[in-house]
Every structure is written in structure tokens, then in C-alpha cells.
Protein backbone atom coordinates (compact mmCIF):
# COMPACT_ATOMS: atom_id res chain seq x y z
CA UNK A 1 371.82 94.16 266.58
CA UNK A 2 370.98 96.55 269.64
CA UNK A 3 368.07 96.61 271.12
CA UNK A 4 366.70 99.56 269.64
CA UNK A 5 365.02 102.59 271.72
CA UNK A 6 361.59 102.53 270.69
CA UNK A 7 361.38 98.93 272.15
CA UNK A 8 361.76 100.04 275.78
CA UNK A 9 358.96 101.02 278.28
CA UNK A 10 358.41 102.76 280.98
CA UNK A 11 356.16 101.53 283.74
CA UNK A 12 354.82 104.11 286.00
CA UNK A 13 355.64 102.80 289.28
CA UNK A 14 359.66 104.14 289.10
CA UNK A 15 358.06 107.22 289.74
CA UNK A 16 356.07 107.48 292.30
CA UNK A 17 356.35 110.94 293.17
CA UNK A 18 355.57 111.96 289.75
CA UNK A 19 352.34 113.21 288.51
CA UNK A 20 351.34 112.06 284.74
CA UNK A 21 352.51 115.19 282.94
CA UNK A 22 356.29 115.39 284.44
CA UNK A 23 356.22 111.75 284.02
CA UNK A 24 355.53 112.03 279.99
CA UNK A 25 357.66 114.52 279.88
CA UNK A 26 360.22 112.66 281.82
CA UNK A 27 360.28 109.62 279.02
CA UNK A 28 359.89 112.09 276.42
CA UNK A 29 363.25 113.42 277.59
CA UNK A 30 365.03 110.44 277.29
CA UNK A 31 364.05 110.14 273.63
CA UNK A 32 361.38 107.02 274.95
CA UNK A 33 357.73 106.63 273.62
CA UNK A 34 356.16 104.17 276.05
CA UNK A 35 354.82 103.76 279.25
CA UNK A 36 352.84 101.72 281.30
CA UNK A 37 350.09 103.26 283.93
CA UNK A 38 349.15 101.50 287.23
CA UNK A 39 346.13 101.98 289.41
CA UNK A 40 347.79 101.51 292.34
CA UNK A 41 349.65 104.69 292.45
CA UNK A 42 348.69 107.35 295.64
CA UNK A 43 345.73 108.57 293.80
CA UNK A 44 343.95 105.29 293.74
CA UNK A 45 343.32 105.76 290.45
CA UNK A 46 344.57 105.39 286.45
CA UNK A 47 344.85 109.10 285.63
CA UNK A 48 344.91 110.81 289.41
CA UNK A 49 342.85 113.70 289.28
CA UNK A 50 342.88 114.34 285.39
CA UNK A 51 340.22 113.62 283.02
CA UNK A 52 340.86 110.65 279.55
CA UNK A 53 340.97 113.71 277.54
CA UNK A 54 343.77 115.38 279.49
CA UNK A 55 346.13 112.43 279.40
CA UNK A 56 345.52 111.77 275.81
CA UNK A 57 346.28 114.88 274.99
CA UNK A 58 349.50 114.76 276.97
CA UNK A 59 350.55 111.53 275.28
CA UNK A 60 350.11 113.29 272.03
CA UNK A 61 352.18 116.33 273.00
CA UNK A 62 355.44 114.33 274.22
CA UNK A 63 354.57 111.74 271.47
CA UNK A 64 353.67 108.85 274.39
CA UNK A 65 352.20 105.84 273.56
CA UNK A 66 350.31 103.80 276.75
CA UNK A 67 351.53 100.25 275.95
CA UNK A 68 349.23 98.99 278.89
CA UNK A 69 347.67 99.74 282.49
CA UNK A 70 348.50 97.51 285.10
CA UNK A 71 346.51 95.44 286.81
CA UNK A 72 343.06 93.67 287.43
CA UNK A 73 344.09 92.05 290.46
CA UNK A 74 343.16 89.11 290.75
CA UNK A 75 342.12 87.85 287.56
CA UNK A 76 341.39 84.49 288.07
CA UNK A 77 338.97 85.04 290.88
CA UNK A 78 335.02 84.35 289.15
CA UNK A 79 333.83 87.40 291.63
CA UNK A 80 331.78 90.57 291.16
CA UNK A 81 334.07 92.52 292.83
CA UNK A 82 336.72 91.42 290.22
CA UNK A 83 334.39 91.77 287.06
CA UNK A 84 333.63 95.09 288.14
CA UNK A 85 337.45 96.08 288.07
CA UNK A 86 337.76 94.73 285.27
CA UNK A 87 334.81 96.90 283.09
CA UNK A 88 336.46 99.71 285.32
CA UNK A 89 339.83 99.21 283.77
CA UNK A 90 338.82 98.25 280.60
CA UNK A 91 337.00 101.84 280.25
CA UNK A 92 340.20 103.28 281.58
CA UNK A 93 342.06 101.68 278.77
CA UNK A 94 340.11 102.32 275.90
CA UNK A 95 339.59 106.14 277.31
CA UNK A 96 342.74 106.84 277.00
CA UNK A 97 344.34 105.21 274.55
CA UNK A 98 346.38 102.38 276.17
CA UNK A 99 346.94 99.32 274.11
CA UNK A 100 346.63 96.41 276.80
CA UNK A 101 345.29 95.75 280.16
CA UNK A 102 347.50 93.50 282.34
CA UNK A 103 346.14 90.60 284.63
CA UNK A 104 347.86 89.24 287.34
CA UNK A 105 346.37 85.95 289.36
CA UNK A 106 345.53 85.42 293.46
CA UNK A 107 348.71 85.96 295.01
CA UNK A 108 347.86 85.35 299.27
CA UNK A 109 348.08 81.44 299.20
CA UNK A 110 345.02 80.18 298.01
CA UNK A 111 344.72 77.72 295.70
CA UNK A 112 343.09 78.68 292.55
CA UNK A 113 343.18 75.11 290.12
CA UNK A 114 343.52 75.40 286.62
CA UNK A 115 340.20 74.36 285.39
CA UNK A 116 339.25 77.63 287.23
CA UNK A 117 341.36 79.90 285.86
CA UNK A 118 340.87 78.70 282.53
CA UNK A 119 337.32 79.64 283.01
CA UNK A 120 338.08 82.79 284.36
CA UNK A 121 340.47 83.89 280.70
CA UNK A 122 337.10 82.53 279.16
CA UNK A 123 334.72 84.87 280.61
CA UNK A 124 336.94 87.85 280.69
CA UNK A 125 337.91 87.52 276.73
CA UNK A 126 334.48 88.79 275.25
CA UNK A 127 334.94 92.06 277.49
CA UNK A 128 338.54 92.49 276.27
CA UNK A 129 337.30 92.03 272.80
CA UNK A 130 334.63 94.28 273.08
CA UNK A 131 336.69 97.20 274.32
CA UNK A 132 338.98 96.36 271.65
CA UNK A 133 342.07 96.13 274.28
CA UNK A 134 344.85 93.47 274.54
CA UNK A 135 345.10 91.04 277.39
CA UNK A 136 348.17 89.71 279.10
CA UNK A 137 348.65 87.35 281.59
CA UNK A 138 351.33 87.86 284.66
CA UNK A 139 352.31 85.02 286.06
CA UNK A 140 354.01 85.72 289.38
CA UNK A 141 356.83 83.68 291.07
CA UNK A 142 355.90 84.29 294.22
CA UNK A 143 355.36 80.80 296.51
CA UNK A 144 351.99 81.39 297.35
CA UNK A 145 350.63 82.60 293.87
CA UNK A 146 347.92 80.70 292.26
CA UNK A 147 349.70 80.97 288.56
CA UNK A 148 353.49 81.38 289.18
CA UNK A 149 354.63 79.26 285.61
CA UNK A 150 354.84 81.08 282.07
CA UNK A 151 354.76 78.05 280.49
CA UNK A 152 351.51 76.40 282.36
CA UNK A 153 349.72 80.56 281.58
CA UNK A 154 350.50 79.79 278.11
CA UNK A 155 348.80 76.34 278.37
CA UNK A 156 345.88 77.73 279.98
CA UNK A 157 345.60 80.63 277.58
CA UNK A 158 345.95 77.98 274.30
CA UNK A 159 343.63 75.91 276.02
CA UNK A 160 340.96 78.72 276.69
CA UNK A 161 341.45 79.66 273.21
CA UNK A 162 341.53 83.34 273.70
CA UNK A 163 343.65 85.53 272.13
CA UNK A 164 345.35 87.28 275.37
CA UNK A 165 349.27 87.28 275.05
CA UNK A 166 352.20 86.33 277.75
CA UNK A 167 353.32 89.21 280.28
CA UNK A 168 357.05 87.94 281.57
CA UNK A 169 358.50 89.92 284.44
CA UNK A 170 362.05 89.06 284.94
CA UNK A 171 361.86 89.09 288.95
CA UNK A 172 358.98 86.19 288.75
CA UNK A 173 360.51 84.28 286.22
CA UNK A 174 363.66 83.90 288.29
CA UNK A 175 361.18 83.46 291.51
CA UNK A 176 359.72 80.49 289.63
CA UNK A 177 362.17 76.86 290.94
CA UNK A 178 362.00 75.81 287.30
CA UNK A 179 362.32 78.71 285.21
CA UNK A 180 364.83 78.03 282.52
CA UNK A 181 362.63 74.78 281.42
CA UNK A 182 359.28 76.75 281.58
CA UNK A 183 361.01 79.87 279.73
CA UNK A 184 362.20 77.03 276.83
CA UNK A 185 358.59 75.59 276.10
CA UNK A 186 357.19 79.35 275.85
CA UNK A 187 356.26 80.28 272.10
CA UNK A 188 358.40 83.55 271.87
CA UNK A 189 354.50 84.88 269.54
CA UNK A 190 352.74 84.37 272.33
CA UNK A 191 354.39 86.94 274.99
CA UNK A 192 353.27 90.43 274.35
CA UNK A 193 355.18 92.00 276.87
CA UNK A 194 358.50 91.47 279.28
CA UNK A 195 358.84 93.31 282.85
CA UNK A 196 363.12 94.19 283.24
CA UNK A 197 363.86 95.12 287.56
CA UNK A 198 367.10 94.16 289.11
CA UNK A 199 367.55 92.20 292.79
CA UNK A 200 371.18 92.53 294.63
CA UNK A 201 369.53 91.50 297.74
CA UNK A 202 371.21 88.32 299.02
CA UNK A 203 367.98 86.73 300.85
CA UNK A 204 367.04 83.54 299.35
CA UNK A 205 365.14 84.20 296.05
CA UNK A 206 361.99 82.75 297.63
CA UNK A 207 361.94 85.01 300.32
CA UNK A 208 362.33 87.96 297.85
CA UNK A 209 359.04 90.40 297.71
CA UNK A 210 358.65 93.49 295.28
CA UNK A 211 360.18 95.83 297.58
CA UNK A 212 363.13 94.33 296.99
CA UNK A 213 363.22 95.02 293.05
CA UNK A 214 365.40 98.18 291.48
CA UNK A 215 366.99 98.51 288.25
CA UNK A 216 369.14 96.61 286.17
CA UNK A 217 372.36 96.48 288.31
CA UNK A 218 376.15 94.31 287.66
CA UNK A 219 375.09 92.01 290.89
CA UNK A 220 371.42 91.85 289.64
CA UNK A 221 370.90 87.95 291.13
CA UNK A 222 367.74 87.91 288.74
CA UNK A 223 370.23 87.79 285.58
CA UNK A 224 367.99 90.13 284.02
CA UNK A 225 370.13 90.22 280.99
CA UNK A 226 370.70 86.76 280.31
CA UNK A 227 366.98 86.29 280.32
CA UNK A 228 366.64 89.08 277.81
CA UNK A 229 369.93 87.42 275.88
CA UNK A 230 367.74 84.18 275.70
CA UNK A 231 364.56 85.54 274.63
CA UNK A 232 366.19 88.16 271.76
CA UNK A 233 368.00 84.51 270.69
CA UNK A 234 364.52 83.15 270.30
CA UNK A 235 363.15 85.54 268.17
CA UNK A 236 361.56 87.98 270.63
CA UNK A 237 360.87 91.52 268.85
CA UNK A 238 358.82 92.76 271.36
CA UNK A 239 358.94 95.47 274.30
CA UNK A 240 360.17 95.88 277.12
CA UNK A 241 359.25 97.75 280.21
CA UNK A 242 361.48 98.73 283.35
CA UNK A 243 359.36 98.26 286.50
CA UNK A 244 361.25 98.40 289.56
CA UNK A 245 358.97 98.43 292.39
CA UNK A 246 360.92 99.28 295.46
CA UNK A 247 359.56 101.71 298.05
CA UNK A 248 363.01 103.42 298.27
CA UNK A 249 362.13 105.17 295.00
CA UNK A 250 359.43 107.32 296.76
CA UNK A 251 362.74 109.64 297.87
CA UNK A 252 363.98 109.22 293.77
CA UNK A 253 364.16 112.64 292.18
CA UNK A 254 363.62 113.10 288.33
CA UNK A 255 367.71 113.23 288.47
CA UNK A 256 367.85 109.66 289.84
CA UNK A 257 364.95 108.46 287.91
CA UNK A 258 366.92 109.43 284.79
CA UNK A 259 370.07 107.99 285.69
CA UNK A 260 368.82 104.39 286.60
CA UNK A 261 367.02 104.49 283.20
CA UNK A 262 370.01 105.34 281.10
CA UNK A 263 372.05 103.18 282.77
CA UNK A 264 369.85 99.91 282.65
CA UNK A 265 369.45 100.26 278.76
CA UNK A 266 373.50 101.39 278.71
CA UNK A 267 373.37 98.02 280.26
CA UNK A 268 371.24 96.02 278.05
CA UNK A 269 372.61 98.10 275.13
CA UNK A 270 376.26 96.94 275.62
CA UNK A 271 375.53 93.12 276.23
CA UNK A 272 372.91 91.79 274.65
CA UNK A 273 373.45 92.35 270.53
């Protein structure tokens, strides 16, 4: 069966040059429900220069629903500065109505063991739970990231026993050396969300950085459809949310935002059934 409609996302950061309201109205357009908001967009912040009240009311007029904000940054870090972001973003998320709050692990090289970021899921859960907002963990691919494996983030998270869910992005998983094994011992219950881009750059994969990501494209060396082939074949009912993050889309009108969109689910749409 195709992948139905209502099970694709939006994630803020394909359109950068859109504030909130032409971006709900955007996805509303398409005949989409779901987004994801960042707070690393220009205005520094989750809803720019509008109040809670003004984006929930906009998600109710173009009949949006905020899947998640993305991200505390970086999660596994036992810091003030990170708790802090974290109660900040948690706020955000219950204020305006977004179902999950995304957390992605130190990505600049430093080690981070697993004992520690174990710990970290551990003290973060109670605050998730209190706020009554869903947790899921990124891992990212990249070489020097602290948690780049799906399958040891779903160890960690069984072993922390806290009830946050799996985030896969397609760009890290295909960043990750063994990715088909670590995709095949992931519990297909346990991811709450999957990240779609496309990469037609021809620099080695591990050189690859997020500027680098676009839609879903025919040359896409991430085999962004094949990974969504093998997870629908596994039972996967859940979402997924387009996040290209290339700085090219800055110059992206609503036109071209459009396009890309309809074409990447055109794309999905016609081969994976």
C-alpha cells in the first residue's frame, strides 16, 4: 500500500526564509498536517517573534499538528548549560502543542562513553515525563559524533529504561560504516520518528556534512528509498519528515519549496508500496 499523506512531515529547516504562518500555510497547501520546528532558525528561537498562543492558533487554523521541535543539543552532556536548554525547550514544547522534543548527542570529537550517556537519558526522562512530551534520540553518522549507531541508542535507551523512542535520519544512517546490520537489530516499536534528505554529492560519504543534504533525488547516494523500502517491510507505520538542510535553500522560493516536496513523496509514492 502507499505511503499515505498524513504520514509525511515537514521539518522547518526547508524553509528558511519562511516565517511560521506562510510556512503552515505552505504544508497546509499541499494537503500535509505535520511539521517539525527548530530553534536554530534566524530568530534564535522556537516561535521567532510570536507568542505559544499565536502559533497554536495558527496550527489550528491550517489544521497543523507539531510532531516535534528539534533539538537539545547536546544531550548527552551532564551540564547546566544543557539542562537549562532542555527545561527551555521542554516549555516550548508543551506551550505550543508539539508532541516530541528531539535530542541529538556531542557531535565535535569528543568522546562521550556510554555509561555516560546512559546517565544522561536517565536524568533527562523525569523532565520529559513531567512536561508530558516525547523524547527521541538522533543518532548522527558523523565520524566525530559521540552516538553515531541506531542500534547501540536503542541499547542505551532499553538499558536506561526510559521510555524515549528512536529518531532515524536517513543521511546518518548511511554516514554510519555499518548501517544495514545496525538498521536490522533495531525494533521497528521503538523508532518514533525517520528524517528523509537526499545526497548527489560524490565526496566520500564520510566527508559529507549537512550542507550537503537536499531532497529525495534519482542519484540520491543515501538510497533514501531503499531505507524507507526496508523499514515499511519491517512493520514501520510511523512518520516521516523531509529535512534537507542545505544552505542553498536560503535562495528557495515557496515555488521551489513546493516542488521538491511533491516530487520527493511522487518519489516515495511510486516505489515503495
Amino acid at each position: 500500500m502507499t505511503i499515505a499523506l498524513h504520514r509525511f512531515c515537514v521539518n522547518r529547516k526547508i524553509a528558511p526564509a519562511l516565517d511560521i504562518p506562510a510556512f503552515f500555510k505552505l504544508v497546509n497547501r499541499l494537503g500535509l498536517n505535520k511539521v517539525e520546528l527548530r530553534n536554530d532558525m534566524a530568530s534564535g528561537k522556537v516561535t521567532d517573534d510570536l507568542s505559544p498562543e499565536q502559533v497554536r492558533e495558527l496550527a489550528a487554523r491550517y489544521e497543523i499538528e507539531i510532531v516535534t521541535i528539534n533539538a537539545v543539543y547536546p544531550f548527552n552532556q551532564r551540564t547546566p548549560a544543557v539542562r537549562e536548554l532542555t527545561e527551555s525547550l521542554l516549555k516550548d514544547a508543551q506551550a505550543v502543542g508539539a508532541a516530541g522534543l528531539v535530542l541529538c548527542p556531542l557531535n565535535d570529537g569528543t568522546p562521550v562513553g556510554p555509561a555516560e550517556t546512559l546517565a544522561a537519558l536517565q536524568d533527562l526522562a523525569p523532565r520529559f515525563a513531567e512536561y508530558g512530551i516525547d523524547g527521541l534520540v538522533e543518532p548522527l553518522g558523523f565520524p566525530q559524533s559521540s552516538l553515531r549507531s541506531a542500534a547501540e541508542a536503542q541499547t542505551l535507551i532499553r538499558d536506561a529504561s526510559v521510555p524515549f523512542k528512536l529518531l532515524i535520519d536517513t543521511f546518518h544512517h548511511a554516514l554510519y560504516p555499518q548501517a544495514a546490520q545496525a538498521l536490522s537489530q533495531v525494533d521497528v516499536s521503538m523508532i518514533g520518528l525517520v528524517h528523509l534528505s537526499g545526497v548527489n554529492d560524490p565526496r566520500p560519504l564520510e566527508t559529507l556534512t549537512d550542507d550537503q543534504r537536499l531532497m529525495l533525488m534519482p542519484d540520491d547516494r543515501l538510497k533514501t528509498v531503499a531505507q524507507i523500502k526496508a523499514l515499511e517491510a519491517r512493520g514501520y507505520q510511523g512518520i516521516y519528515a523531509f529535512e534537507p538542510f542545505s544552505s542553498s535553500m536560503a535562495s528557495w522560493r515557496e515555488a521551489d519549496i513546493e516542488r521538491e516536496i511533491v516530487n520527493s513523496i511522487a518519489r516515495v509514492q511510486e516505489h515503495v508500496a
